[in-house]
N, C-alpha and C. Protein backbone atom coordinates (compact mmCIF):
# COMPACT_ATOMS: atom_id res chain seq x y z
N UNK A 1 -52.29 -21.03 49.74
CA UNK A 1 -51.81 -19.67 49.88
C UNK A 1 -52.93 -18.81 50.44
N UNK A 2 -53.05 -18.31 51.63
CA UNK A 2 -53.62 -17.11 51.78
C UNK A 2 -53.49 -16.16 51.37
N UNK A 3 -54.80 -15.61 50.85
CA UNK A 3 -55.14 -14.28 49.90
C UNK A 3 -55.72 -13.03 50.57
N UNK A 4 -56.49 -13.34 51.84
CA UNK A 4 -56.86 -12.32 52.75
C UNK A 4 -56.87 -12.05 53.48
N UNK A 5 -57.21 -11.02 54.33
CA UNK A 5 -56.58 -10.81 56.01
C UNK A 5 -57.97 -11.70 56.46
N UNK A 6 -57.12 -12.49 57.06
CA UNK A 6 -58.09 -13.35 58.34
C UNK A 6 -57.17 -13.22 59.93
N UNK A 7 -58.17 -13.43 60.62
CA UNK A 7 -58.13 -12.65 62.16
C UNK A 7 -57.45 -13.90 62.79
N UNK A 8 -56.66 -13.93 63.30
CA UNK A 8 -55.67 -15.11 64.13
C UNK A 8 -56.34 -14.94 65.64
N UNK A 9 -56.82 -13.83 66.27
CA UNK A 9 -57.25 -14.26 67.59
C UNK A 9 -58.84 -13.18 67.66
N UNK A 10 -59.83 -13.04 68.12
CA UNK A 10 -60.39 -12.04 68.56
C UNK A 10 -59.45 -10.81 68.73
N UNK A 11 -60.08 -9.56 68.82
CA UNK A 11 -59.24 -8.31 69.67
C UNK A 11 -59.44 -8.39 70.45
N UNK A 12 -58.63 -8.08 71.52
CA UNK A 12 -58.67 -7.54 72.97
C UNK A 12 -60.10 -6.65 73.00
N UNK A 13 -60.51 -6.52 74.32
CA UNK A 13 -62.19 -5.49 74.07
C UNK A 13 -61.31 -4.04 74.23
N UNK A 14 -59.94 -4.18 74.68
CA UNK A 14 -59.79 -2.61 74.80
C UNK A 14 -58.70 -2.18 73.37
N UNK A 15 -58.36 -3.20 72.52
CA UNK A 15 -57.48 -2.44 72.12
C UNK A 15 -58.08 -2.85 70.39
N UNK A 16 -57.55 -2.20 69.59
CA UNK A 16 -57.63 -2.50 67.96
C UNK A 16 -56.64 -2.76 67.15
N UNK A 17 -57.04 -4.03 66.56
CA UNK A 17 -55.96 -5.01 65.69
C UNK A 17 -56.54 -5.07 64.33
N UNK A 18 -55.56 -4.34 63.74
CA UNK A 18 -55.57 -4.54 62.11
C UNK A 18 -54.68 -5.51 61.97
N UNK A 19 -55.15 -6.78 60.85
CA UNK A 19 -54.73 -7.44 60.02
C UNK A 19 -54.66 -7.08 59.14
N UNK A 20 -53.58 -6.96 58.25
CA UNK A 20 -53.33 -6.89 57.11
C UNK A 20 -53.10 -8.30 55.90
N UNK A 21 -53.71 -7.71 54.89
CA UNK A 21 -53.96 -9.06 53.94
C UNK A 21 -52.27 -9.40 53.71
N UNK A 22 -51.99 -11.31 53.76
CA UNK A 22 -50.81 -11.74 53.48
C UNK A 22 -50.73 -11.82 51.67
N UNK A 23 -49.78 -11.75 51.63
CA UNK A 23 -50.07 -11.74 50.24
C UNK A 23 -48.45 -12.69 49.39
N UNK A 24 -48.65 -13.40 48.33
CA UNK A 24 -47.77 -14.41 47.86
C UNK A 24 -45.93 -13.52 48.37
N UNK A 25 -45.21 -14.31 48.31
CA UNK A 25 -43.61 -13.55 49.22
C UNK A 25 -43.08 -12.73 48.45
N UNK A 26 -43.70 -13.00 47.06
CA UNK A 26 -42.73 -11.91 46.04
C UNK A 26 -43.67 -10.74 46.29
N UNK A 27 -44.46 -10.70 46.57
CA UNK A 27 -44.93 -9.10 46.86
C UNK A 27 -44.79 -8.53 48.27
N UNK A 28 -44.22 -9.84 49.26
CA UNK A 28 -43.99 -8.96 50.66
C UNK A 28 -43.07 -7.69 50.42
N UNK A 29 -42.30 -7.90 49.46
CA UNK A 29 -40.86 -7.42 49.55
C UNK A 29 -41.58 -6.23 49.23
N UNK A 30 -42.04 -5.58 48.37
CA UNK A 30 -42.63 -4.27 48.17
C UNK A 30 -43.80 -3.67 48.71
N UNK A 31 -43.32 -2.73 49.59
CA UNK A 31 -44.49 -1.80 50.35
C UNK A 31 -44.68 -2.48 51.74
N UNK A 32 -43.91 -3.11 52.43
CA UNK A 32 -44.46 -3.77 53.68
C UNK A 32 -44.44 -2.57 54.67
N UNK A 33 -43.89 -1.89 54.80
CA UNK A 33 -43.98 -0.43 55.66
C UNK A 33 -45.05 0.63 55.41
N UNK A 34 -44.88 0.66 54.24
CA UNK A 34 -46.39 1.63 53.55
C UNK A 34 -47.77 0.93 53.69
N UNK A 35 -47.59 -0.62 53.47
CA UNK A 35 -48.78 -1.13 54.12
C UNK A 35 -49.00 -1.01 55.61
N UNK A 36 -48.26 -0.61 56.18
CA UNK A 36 -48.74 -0.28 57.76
C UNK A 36 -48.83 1.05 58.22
N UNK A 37 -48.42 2.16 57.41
CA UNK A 37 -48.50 3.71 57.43
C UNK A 37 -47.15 3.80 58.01
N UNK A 38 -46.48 2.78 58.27
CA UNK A 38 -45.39 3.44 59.27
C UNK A 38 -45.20 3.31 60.23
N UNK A 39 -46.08 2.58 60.63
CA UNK A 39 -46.52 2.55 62.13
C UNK A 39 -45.44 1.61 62.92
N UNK A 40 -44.77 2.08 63.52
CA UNK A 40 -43.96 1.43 65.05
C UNK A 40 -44.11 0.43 65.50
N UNK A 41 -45.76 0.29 65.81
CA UNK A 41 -45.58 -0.78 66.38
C UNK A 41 -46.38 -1.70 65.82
N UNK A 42 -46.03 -2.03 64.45
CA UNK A 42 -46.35 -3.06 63.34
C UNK A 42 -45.14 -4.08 64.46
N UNK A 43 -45.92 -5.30 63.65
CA UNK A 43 -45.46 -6.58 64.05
C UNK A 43 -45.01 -7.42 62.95
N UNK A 44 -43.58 -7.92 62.43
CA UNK A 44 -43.68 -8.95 61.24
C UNK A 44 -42.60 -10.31 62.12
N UNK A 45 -43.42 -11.20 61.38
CA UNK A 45 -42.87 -12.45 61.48
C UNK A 45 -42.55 -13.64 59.96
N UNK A 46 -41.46 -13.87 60.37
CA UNK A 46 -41.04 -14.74 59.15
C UNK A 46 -41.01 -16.22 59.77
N UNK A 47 -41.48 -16.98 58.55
CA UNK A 47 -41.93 -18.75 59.02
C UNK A 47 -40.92 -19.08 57.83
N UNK A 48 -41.11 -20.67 58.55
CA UNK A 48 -40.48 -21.50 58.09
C UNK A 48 -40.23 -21.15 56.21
N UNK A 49 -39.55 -21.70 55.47
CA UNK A 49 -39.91 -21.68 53.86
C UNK A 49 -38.41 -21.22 53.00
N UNK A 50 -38.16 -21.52 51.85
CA UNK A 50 -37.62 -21.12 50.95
C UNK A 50 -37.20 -19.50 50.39
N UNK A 51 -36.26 -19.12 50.34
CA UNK A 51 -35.37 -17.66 50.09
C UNK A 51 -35.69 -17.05 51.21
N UNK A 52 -35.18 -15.88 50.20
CA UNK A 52 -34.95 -14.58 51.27
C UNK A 52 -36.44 -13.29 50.99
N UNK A 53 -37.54 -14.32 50.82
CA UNK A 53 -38.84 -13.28 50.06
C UNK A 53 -39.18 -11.92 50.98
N UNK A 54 -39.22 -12.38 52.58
CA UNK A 54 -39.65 -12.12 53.38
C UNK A 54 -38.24 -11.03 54.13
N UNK A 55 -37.12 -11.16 53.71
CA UNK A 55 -36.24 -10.17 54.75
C UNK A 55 -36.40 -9.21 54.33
N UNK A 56 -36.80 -8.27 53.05
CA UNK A 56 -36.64 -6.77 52.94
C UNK A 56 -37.98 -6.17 54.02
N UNK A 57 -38.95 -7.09 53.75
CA UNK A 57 -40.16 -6.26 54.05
C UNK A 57 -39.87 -6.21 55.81
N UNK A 58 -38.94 -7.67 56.32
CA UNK A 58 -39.24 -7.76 57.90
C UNK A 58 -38.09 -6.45 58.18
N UNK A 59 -37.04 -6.16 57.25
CA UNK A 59 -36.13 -5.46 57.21
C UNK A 59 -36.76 -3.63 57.33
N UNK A 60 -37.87 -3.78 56.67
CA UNK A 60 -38.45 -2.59 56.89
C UNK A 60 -39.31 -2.02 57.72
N UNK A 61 -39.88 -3.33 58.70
CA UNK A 61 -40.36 -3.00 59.75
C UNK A 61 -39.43 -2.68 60.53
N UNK A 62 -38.45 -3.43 60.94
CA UNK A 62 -37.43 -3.02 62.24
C UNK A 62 -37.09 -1.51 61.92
N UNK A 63 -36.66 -1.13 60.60
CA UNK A 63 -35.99 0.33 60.38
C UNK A 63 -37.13 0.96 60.94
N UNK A 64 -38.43 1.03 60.56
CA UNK A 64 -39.13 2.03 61.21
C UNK A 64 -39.90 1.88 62.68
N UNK A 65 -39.25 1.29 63.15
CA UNK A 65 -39.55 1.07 64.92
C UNK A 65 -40.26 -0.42 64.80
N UNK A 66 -40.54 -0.91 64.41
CA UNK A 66 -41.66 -2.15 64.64
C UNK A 66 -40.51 -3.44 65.13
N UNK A 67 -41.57 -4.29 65.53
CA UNK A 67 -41.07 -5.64 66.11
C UNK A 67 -41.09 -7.06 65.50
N UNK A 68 -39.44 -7.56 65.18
CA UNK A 68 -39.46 -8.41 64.08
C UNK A 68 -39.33 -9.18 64.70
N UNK A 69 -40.00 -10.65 64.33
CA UNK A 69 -39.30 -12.16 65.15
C UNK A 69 -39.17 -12.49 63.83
N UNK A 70 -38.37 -14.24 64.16
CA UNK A 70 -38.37 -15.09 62.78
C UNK A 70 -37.73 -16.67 63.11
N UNK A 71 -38.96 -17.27 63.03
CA UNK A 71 -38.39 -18.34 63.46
C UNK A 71 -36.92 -19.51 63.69
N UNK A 72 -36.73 -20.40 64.61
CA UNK A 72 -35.86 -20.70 64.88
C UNK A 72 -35.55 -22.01 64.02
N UNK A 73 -34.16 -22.24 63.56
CA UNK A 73 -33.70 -24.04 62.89
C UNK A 73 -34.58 -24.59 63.41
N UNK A 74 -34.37 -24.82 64.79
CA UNK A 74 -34.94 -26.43 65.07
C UNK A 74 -36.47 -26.21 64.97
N UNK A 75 -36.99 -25.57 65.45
CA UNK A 75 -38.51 -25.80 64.69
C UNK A 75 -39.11 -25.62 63.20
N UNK A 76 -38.07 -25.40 62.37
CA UNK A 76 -38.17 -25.23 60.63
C UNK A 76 -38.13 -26.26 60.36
N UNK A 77 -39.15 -26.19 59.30
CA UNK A 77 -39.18 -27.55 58.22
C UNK A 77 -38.32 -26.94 57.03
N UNK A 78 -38.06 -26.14 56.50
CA UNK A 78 -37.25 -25.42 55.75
C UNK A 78 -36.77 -24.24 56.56
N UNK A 79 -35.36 -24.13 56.79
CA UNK A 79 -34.95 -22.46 57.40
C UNK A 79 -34.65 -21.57 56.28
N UNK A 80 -34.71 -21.43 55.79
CA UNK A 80 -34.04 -20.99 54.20
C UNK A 80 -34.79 -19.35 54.58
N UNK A 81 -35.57 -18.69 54.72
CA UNK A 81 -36.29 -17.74 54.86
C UNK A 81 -36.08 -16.96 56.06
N UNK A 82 -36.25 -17.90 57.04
CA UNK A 82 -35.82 -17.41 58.39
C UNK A 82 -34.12 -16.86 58.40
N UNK A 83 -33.53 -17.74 57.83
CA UNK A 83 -32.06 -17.70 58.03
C UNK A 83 -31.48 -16.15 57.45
N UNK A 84 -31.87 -15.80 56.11
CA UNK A 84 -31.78 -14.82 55.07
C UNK A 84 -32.45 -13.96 56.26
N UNK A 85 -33.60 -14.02 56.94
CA UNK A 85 -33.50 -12.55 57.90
C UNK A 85 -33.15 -12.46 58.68
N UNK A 86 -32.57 -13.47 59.77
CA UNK A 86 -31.46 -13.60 60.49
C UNK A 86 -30.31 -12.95 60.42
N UNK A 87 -29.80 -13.50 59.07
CA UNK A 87 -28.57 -12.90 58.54
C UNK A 87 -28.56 -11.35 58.48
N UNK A 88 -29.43 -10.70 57.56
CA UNK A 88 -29.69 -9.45 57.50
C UNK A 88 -29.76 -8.82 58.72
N UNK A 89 -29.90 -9.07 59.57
CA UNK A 89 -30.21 -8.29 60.93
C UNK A 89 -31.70 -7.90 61.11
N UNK A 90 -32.14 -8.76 60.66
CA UNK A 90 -33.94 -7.77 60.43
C UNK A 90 -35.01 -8.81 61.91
N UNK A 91 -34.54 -9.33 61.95
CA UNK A 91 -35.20 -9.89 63.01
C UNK A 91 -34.67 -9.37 64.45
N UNK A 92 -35.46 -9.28 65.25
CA UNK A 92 -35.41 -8.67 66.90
C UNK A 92 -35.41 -9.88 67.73
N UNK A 93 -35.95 -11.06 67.37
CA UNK A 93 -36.11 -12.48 67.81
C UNK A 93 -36.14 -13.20 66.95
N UNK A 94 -35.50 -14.53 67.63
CA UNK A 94 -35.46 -15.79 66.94
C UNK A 94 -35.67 -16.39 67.56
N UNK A 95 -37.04 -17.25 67.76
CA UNK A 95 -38.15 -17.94 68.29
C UNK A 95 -38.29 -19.54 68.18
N UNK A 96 -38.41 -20.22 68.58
CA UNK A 96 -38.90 -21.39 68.22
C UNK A 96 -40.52 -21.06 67.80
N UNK A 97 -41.36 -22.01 66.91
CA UNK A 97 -42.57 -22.33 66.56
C UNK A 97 -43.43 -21.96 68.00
N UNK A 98 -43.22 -23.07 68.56
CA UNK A 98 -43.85 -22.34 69.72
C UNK A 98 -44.32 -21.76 70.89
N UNK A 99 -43.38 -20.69 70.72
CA UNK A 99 -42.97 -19.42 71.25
C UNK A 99 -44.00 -18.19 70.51
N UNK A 100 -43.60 -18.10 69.43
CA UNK A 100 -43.96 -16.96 68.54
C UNK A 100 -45.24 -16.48 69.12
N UNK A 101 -46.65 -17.24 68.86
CA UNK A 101 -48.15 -16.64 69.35
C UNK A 101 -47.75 -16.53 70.55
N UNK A 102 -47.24 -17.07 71.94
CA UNK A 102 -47.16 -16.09 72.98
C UNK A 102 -46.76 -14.61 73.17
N UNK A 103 -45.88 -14.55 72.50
CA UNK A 103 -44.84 -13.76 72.45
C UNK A 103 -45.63 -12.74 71.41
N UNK A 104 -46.53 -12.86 70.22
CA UNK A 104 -47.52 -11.99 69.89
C UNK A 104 -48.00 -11.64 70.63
N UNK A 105 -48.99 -12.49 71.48
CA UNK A 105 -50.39 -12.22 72.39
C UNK A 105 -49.99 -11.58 73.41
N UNK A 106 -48.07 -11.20 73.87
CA UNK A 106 -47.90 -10.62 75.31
C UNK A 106 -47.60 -8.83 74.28
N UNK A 107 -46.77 -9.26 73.36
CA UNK A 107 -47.04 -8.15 72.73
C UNK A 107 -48.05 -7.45 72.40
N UNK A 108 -49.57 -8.01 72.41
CA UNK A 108 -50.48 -7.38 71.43
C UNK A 108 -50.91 -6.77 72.86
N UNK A 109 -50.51 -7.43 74.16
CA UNK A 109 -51.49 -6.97 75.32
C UNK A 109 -50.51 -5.42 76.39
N UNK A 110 -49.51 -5.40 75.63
CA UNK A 110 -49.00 -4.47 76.07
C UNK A 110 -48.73 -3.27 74.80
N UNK A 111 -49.37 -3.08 74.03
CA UNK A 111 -49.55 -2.11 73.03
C UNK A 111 -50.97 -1.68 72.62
N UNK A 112 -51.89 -0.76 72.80
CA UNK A 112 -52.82 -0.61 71.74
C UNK A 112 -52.53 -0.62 70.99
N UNK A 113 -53.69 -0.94 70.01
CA UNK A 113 -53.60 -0.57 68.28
C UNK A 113 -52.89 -1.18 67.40
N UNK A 114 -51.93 -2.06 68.03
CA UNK A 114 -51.07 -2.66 67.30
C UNK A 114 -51.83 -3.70 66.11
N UNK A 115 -50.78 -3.54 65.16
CA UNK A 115 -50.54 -3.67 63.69
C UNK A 115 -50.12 -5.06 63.88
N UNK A 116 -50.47 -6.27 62.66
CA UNK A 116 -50.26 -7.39 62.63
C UNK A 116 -49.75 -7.37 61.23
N UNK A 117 -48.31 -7.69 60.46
CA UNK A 117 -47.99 -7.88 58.85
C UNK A 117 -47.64 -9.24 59.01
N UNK A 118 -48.77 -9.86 58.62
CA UNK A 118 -47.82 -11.85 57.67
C UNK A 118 -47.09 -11.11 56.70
N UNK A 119 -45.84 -11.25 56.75
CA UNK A 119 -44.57 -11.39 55.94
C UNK A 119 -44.24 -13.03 55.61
């Protein structure tokens, strides 16, 4: 289980990327929007795994402008997680495995400042 924000790529030299610490799924669900101030153009993604831990919080990025993916069946080893935000409507994409880091890295290069939430 990851406990702290660790950096998935360098930043861009022009732009600034907060990571935010992931934290176990029963606590995604509370505060995933307040952990980003609000910010628009927060980013959440839901992986492979068991329930629905992860749809309120990805659910609360989309309401406040941000950009949800969540992975696709065929690249799940469990969909169970993905599916529950599927269902909900909280995802903006449904990605295969790998897809997703492109599809970050084109995002991160057409936004400053952008916000990174492991959900």
């Amino acid at each position: 289980m990851v406990t702290a924000a660790q950096p998935i790529a360098q930043p861009l030299a022009s732009t600034r990327v907060r990571v935010l610490p992931w934290r176990h799924a029963e606590h995604a669900r509370e505060g995933t929007a307040e952990r980003v101030g609000g910010d628009a153009r927060a980013i959440g993604v839901v992986l492979t795994g068991m329930g629905d831990d992860g749809t309120q919080g990805l659910r609360a990025l989309w309401d406040m402008g941000g950009q949800t993916f969540a992975q696709d069946e065929a690249s799940c080893v469990v969909f169970g997680m993905p599916r529950e935000a599927i269902a909900a409507g909280a995802a903006h994409e449904v990605l295969p495995l790998t897809q997703i880091a492109p599809k970050l890295i084109e995002r991160l290069r057409s936004t400053a400042g952008m916000s990174i939430n492991r959900v």
